[in-house]
C-alpha atoms as a PDB file:
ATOM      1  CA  UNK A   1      26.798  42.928  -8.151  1.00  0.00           C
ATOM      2  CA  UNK A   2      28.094  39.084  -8.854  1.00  0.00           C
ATOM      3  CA  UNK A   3      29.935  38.412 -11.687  1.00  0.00           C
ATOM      4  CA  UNK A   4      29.164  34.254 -12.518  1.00  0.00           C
ATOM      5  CA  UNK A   5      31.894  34.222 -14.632  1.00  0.00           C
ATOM      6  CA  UNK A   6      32.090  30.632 -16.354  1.00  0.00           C
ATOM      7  CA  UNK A   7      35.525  28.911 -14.977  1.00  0.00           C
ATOM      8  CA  UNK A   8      36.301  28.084 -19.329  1.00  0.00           C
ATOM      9  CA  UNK A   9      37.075  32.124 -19.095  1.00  0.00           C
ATOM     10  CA  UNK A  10      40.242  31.515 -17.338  1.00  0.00           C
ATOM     11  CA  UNK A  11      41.720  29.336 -20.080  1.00  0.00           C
ATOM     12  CA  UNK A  12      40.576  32.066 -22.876  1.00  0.00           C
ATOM     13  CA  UNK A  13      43.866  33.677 -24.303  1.00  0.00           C
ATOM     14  CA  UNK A  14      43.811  36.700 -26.875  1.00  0.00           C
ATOM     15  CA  UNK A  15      47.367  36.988 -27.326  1.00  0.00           C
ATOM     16  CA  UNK A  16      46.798  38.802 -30.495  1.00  0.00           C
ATOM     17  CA  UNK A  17      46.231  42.119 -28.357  1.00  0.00           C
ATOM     18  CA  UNK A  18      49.697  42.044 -27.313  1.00  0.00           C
ATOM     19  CA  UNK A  19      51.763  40.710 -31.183  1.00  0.00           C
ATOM     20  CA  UNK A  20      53.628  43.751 -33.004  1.00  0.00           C
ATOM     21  CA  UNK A  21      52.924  42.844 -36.922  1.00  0.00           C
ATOM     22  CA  UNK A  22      56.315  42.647 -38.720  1.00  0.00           C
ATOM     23  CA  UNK A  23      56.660  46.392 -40.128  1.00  0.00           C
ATOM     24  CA  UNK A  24      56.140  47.659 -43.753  1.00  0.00           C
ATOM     25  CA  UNK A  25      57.820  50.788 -45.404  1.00  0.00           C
ATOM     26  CA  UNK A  26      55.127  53.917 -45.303  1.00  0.00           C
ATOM     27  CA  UNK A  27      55.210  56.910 -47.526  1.00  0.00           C
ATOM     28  CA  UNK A  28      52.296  59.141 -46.737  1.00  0.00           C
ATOM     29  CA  UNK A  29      54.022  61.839 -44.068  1.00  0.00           C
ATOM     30  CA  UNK A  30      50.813  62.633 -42.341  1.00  0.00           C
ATOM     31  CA  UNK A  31      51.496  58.787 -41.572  1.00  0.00           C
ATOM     32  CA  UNK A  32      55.084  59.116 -40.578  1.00  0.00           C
ATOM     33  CA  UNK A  33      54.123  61.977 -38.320  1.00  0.00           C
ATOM     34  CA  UNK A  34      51.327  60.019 -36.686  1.00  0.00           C
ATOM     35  CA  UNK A  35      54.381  57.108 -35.915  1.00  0.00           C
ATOM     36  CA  UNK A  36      57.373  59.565 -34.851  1.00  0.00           C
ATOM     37  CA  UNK A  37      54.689  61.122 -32.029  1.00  0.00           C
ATOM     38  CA  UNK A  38      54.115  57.550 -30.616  1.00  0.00           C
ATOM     39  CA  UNK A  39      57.877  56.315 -31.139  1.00  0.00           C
ATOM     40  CA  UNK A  40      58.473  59.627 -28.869  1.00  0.00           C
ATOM     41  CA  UNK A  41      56.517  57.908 -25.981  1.00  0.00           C
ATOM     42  CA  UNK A  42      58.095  54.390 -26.672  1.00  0.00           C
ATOM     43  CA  UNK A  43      59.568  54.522 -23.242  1.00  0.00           C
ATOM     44  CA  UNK A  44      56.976  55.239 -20.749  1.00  0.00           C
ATOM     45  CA  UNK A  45      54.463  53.020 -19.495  1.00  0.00           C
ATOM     46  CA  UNK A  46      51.460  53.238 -17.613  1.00  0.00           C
ATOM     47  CA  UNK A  47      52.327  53.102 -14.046  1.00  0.00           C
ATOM     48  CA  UNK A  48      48.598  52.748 -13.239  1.00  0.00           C
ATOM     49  CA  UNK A  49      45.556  50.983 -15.173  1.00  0.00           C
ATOM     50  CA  UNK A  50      42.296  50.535 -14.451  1.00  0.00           C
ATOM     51  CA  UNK A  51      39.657  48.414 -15.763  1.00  0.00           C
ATOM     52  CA  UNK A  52      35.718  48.330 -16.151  1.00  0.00           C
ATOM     53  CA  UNK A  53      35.181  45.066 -17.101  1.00  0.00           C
ATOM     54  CA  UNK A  54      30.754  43.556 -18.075  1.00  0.00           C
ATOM     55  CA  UNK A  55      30.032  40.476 -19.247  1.00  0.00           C
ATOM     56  CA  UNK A  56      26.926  40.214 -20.754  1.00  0.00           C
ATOM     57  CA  UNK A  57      25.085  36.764 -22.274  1.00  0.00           C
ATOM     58  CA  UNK A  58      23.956  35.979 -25.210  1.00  0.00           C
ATOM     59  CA  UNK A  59      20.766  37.967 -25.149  1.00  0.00           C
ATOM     60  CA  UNK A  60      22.700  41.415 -24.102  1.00  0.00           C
ATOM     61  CA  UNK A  61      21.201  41.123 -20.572  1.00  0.00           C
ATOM     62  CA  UNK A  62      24.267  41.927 -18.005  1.00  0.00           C
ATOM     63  CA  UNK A  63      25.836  39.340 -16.137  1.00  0.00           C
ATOM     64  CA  UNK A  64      27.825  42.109 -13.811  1.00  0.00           C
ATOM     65  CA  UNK A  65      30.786  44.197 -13.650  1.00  0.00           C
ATOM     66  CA  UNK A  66      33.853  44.549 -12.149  1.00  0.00           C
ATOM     67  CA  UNK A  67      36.375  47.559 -11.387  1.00  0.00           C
ATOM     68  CA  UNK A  68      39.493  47.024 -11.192  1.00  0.00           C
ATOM     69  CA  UNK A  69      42.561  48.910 -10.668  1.00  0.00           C
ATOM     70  CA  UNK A  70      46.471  47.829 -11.057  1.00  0.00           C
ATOM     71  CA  UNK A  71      49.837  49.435 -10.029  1.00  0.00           C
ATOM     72  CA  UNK A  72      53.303  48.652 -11.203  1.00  0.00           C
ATOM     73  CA  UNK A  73      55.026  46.839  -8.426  1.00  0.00           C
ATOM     74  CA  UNK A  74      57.896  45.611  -9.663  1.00  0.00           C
ATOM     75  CA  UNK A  75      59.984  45.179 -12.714  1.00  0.00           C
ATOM     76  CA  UNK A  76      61.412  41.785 -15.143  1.00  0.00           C
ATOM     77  CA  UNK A  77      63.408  42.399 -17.983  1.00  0.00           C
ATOM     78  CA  UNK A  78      62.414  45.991 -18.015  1.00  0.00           C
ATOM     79  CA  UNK A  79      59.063  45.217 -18.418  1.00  0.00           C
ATOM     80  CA  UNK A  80      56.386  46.280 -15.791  1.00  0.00           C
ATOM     81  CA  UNK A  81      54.722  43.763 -13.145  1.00  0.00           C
ATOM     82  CA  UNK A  82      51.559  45.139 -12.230  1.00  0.00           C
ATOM     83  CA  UNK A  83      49.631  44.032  -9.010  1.00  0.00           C
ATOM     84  CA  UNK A  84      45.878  44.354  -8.260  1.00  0.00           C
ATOM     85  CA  UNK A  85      45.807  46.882  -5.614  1.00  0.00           C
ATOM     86  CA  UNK A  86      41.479  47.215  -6.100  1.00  0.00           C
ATOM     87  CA  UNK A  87      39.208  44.586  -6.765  1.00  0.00           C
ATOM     88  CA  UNK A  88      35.508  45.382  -5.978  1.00  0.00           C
ATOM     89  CA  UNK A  89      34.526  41.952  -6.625  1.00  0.00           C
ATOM     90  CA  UNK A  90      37.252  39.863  -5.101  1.00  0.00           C
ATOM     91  CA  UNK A  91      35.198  36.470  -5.169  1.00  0.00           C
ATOM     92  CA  UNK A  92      36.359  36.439  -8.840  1.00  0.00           C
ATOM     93  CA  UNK A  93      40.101  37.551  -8.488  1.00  0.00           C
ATOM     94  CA  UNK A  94      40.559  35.125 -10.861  1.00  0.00           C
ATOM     95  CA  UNK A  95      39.006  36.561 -13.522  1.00  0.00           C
ATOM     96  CA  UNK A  96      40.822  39.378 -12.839  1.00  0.00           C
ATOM     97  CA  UNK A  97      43.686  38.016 -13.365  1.00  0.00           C
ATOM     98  CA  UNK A  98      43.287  36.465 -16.242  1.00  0.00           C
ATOM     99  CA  UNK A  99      41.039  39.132 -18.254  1.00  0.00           C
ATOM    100  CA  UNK A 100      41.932  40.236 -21.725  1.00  0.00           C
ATOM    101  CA  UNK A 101      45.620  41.601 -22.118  1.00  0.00           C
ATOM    102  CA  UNK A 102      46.398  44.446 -24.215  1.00  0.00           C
ATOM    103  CA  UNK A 103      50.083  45.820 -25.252  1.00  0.00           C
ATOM    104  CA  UNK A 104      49.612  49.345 -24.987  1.00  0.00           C
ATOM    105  CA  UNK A 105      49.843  50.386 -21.641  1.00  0.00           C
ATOM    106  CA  UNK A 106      53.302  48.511 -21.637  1.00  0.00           C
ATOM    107  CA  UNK A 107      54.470  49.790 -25.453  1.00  0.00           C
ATOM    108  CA  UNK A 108      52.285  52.728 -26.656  1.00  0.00           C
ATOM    109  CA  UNK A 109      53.706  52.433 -29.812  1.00  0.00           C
ATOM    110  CA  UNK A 110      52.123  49.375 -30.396  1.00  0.00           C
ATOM    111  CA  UNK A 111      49.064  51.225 -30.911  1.00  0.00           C
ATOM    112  CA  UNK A 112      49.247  51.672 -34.956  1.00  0.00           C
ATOM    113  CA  UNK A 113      50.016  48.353 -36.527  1.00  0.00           C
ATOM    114  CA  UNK A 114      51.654  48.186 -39.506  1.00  0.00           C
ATOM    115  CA  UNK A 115      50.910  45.919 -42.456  1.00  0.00           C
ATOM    116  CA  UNK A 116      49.598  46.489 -46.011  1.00  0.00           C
ATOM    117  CA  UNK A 117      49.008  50.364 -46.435  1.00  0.00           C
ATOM    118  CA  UNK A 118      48.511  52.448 -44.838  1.00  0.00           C
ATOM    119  CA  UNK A 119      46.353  54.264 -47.234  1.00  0.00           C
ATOM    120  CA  UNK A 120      44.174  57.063 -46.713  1.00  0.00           C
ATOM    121  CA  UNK A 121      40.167  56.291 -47.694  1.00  0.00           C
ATOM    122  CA  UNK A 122      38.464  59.734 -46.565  1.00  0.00           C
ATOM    123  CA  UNK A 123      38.555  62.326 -43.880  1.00  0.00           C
ATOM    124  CA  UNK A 124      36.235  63.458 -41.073  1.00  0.00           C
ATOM    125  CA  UNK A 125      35.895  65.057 -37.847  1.00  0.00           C
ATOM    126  CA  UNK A 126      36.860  62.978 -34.905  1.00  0.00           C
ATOM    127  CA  UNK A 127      36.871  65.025 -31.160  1.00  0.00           C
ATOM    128  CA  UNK A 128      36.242  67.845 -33.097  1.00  0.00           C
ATOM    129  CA  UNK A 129      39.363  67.726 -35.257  1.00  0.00           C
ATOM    130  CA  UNK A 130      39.700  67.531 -39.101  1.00  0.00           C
ATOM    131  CA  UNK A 131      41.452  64.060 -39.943  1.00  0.00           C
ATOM    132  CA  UNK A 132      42.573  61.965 -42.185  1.00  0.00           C
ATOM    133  CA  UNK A 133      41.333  58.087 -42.078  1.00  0.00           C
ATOM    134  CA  UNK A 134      43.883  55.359 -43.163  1.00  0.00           C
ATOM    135  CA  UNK A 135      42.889  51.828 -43.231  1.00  0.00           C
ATOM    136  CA  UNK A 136      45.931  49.189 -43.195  1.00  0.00           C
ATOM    137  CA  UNK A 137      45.387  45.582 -43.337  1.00  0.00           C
ATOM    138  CA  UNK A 138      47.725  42.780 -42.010  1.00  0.00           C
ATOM    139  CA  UNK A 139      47.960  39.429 -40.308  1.00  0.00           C
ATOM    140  CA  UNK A 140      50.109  37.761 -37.600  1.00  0.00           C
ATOM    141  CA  UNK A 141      49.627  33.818 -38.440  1.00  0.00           C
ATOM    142  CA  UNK A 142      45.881  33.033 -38.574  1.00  0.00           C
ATOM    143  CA  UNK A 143      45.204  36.163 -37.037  1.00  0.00           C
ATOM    144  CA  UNK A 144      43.959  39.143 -39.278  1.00  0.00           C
ATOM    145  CA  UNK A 145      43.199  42.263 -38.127  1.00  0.00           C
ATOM    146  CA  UNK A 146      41.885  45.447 -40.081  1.00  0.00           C
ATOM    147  CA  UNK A 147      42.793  48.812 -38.788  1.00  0.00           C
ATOM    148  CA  UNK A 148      41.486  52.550 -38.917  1.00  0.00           C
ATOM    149  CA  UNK A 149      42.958  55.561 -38.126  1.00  0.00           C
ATOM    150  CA  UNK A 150      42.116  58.978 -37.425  1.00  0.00           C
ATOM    151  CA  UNK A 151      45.289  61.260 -37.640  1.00  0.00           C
ATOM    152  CA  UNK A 152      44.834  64.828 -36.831  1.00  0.00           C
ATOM    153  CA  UNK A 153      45.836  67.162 -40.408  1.00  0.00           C
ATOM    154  CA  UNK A 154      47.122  69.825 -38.462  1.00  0.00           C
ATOM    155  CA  UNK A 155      49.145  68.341 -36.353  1.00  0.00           C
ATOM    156  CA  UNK A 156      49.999  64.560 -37.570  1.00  0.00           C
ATOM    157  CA  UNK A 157      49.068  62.820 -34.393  1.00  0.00           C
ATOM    158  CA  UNK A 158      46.952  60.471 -33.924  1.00  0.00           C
ATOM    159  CA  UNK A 159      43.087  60.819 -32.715  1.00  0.00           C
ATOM    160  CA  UNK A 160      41.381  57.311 -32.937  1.00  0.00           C
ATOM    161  CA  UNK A 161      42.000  53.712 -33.641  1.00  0.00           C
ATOM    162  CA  UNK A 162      40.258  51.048 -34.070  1.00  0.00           C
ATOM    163  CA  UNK A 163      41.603  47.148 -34.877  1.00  0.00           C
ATOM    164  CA  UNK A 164      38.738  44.712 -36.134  1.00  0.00           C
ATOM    165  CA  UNK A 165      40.678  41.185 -35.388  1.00  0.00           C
ATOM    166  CA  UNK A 166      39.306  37.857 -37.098  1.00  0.00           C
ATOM    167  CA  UNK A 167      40.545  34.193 -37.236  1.00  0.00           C
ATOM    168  CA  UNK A 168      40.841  33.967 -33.434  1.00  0.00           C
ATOM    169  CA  UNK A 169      39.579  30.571 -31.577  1.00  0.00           C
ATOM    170  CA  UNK A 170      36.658  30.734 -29.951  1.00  0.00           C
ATOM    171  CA  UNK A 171      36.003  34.438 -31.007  1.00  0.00           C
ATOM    172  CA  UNK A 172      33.137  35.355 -32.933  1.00  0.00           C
ATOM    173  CA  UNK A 173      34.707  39.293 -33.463  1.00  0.00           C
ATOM    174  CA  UNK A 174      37.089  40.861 -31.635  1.00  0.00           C
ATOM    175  CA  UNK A 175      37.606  45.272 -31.590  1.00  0.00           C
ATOM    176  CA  UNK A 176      40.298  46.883 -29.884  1.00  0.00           C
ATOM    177  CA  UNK A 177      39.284  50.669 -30.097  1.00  0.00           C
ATOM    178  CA  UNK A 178      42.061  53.498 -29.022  1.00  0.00           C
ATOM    179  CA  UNK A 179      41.545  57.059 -27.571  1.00  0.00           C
ATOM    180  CA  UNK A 180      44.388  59.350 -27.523  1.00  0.00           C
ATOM    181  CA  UNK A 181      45.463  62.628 -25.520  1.00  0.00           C
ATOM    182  CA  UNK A 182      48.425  64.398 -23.794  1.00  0.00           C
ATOM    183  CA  UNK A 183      50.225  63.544 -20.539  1.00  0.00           C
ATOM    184  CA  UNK A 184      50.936  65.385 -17.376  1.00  0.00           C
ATOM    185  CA  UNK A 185      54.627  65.470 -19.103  1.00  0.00           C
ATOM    186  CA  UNK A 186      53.461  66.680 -22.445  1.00  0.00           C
ATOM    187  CA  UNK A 187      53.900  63.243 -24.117  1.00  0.00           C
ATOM    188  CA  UNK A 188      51.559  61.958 -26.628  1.00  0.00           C
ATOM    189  CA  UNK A 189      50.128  58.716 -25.364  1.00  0.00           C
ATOM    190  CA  UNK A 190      47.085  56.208 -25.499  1.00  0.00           C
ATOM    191  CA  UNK A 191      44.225  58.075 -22.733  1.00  0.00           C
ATOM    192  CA  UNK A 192      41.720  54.453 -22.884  1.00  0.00           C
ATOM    193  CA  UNK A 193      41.326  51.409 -24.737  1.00  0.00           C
ATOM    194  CA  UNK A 194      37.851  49.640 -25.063  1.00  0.00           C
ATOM    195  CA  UNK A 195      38.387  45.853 -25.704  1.00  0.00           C
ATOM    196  CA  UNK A 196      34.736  44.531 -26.833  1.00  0.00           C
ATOM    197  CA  UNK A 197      34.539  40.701 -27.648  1.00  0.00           C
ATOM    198  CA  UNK A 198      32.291  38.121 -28.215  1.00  0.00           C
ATOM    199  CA  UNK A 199      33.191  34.528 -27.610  1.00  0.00           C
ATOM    200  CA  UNK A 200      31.608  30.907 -27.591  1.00  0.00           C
ATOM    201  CA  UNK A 201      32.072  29.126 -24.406  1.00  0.00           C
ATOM    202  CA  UNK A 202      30.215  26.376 -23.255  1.00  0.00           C
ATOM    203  CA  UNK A 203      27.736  26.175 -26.230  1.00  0.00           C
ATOM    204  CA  UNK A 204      27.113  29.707 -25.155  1.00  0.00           C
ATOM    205  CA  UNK A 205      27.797  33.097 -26.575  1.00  0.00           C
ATOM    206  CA  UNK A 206      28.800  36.130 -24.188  1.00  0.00           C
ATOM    207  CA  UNK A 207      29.912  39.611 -24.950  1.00  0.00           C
ATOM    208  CA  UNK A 208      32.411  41.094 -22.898  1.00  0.00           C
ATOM    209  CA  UNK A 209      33.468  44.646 -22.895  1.00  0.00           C
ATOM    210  CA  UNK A 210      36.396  45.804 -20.642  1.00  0.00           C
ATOM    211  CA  UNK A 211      37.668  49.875 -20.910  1.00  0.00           C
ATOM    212  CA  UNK A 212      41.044  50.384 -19.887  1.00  0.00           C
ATOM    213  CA  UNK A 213      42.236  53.444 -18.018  1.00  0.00           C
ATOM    214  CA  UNK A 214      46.079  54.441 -18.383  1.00  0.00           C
ATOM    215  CA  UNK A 215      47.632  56.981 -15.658  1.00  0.00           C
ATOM    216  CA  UNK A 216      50.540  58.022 -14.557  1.00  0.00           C
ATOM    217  CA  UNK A 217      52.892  57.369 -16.821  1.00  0.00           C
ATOM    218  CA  UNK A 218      56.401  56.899 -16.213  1.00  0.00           C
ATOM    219  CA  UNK A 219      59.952  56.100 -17.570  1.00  0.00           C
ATOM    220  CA  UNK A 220      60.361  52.334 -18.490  1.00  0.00           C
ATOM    221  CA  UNK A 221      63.953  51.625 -16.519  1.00  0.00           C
ATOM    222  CA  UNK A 222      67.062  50.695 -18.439  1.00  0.00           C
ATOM    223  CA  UNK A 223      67.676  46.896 -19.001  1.00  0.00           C
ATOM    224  CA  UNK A 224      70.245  45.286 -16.525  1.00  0.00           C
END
């Protein structure tokens, strides 16, 4: 299926998926344990990514989708240059290019943000594990983003995310939500990432939804 993407979606930038808010002191240790399992896996990124990306219009009806899938290929200041190695739809390997970026396949720690909190508000089961649910709060310039969290009790790592952003150009909402699971190694690392925005282009609204795929995760090298 064609994707007519609008040529206005190459010049749309969400930076904010990629900002680290400025950190804040914690004191909860279910908390602390949640960011020591993540600051483990601080050096590995994802040497492969894919991407399901649908655009939909203002009505929900689909406009298409596209699959994607990227490889590392080379390496700039010790941070990973990924090249398009599938493209089912390459009419539009522009869009590909230029789809929403996200920081955690590059910096998996990035996936808790820190900012006022954390502080629990309840617990529940989430992939069939008690957990605790913190909510933190913060901002990076205009941009304000709300955060929950679903931390395992028993074992203090993290289950869930999900960042509600606001104040972004363009944007009508903005959620970033954040699945979790072990690696091949035995690391502790982000499994999928579901990006799902709504934006105003053209005097048009369209929702697009793009689910990120990490594998193969490997050792981020040293800087020159």
């Amino acid at each position: 299926m064609r994707i007519p993407f609008p040529p206005v979606f190459f010049a749309l930038t969400l930076s904010v998926l990629s900002l680290h808010a400025a950190p804040a002191p914690t004191v909860d240790p279910l908390w602390q344990k949640a960011r020591q399992a993540l600051a483990a896996s601080k050096t590995l990124v994802a040497d492969e990514v894919g991407t399901d990306m649908e655009m939909m219009d203002g009505d929900g009806k689909s406009m298409g989708v596209m699959h994607i899938v990227e490889k590392i290929s080379d390496w700039k200041d010790a941070e990973p240059v990924r090249t398009i190695v599938s493209n089912d739809n390459p009419q539009h390997a522009a869009v590909a290019r230029t789809r929403f970026r996200i920081a955690v396949p590059d910096h998996p720690e990035a996936a808790l943000r820190d900012g006022a909190g954390p502080r629990r508000i309840g617990s529940a089961l989430c992939d069939g594990k008690p957990c605790a649910i913190f909510l933190v709060d913060g901002n990076s310039g205009a941009k304000i983003f709300s955060s929950k969290v679903w931390i395992d009790e028993a074992s203090g790592l993290p289950v869930r995310v999900v960042h509600d952003f606001s104040g972004i150009p363009m944007t009508k909402s903005l959620r970033e939500s954040i699945t979790f699971g072990r690696s091949g190694n035995g690391a502790w690392l982000p499994q999928s990432t579901v990006v799902d925005a709504t934006v105003h282009m053209l005097f048009q609204e369209l929702r697009i939804v793009s689910k990120y795929t990490f594998r193969s995760w490997i050792p981020r090298p040293a800087p020159a």
